[in-house]
Protein backbone atom coordinates (compact mmCIF):
# COMPACT_ATOMS: atom_id res chain seq x y z
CA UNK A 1 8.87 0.02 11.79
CA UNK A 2 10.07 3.18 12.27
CA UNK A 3 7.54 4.56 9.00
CA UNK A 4 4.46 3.84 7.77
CA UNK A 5 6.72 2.91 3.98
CA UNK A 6 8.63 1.17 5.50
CA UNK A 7 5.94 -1.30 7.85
CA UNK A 8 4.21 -1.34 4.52
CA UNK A 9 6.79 -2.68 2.72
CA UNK A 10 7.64 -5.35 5.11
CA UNK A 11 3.78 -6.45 5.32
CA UNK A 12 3.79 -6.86 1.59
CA UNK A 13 7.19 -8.90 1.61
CA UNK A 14 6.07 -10.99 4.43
CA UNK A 15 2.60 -11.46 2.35
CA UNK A 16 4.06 -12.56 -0.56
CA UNK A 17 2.88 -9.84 -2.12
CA UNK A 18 5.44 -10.86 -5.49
CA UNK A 19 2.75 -14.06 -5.76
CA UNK A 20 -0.32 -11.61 -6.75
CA UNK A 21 -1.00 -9.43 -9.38
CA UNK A 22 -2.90 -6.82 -7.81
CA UNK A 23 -1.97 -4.53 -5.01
CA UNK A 24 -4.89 -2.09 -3.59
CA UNK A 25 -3.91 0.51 -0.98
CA UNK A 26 -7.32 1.82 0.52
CA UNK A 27 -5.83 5.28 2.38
CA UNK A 28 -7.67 6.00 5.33
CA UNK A 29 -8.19 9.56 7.37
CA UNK A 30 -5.17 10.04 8.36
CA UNK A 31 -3.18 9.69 4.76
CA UNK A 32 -3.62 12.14 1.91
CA UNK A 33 -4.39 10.99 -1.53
CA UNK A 34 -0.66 12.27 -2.40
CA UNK A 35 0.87 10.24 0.55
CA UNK A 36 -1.27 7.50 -0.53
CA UNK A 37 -0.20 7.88 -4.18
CA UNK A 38 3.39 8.12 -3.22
CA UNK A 39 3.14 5.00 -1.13
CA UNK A 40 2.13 3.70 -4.19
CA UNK A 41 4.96 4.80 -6.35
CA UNK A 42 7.51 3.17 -3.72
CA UNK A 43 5.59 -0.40 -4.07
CA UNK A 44 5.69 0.07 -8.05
CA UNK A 45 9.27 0.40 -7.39
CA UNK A 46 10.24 -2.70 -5.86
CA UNK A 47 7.04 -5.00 -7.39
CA UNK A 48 7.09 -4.08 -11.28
CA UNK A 49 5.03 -7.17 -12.76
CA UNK A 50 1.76 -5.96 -10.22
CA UNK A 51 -0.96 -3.63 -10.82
CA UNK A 52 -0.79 -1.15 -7.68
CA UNK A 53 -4.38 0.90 -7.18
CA UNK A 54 -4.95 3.76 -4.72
CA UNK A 55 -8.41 3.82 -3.33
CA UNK A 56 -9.52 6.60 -0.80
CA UNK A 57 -11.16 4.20 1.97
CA UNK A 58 -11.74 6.90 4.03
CA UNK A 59 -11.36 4.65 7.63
CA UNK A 60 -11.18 6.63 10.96
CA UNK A 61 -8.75 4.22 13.03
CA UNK A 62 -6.26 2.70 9.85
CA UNK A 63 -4.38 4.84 7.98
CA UNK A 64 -3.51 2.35 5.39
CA UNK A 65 -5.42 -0.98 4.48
CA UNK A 66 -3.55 -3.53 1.79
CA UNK A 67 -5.53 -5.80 -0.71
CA UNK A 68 -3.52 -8.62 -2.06
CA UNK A 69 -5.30 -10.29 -5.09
């Protein structure tokens, strides 16, 4: 993907992301808590019945890592 919104929104389609009811974005290094948070707003977007949370993970090498529960 050509963006980091738009690879994450494919992962969570692929994941079946619609099938959980909580999605956890754990920002790495290399994201800002606002980047993070506005990832966040974009997943809201498109997967209204979940429960998105934004969790600084703080991990050198991933900027983004996605818990599906």
């Amino acid at each position: 993907a050509d963006t980091i919104e738009a690879a994450l929104m494919d992962a969570l389609a692929k994941a079946g992301a619609d099938e959980h009811e909580l999605i956890t974005l754990y920002y790495g290094n290399d994201l800002t808590e606002s980047d993070a948070n506005t990832l966040a707003e974009h997943i809201t977007a498109s997967y209204d019945e979940q429960r998105v949370e934004v969790v600084r993970g703080g991990q050198p090498l991933y900027p983004l890592l996605i818990g599906l529960e």
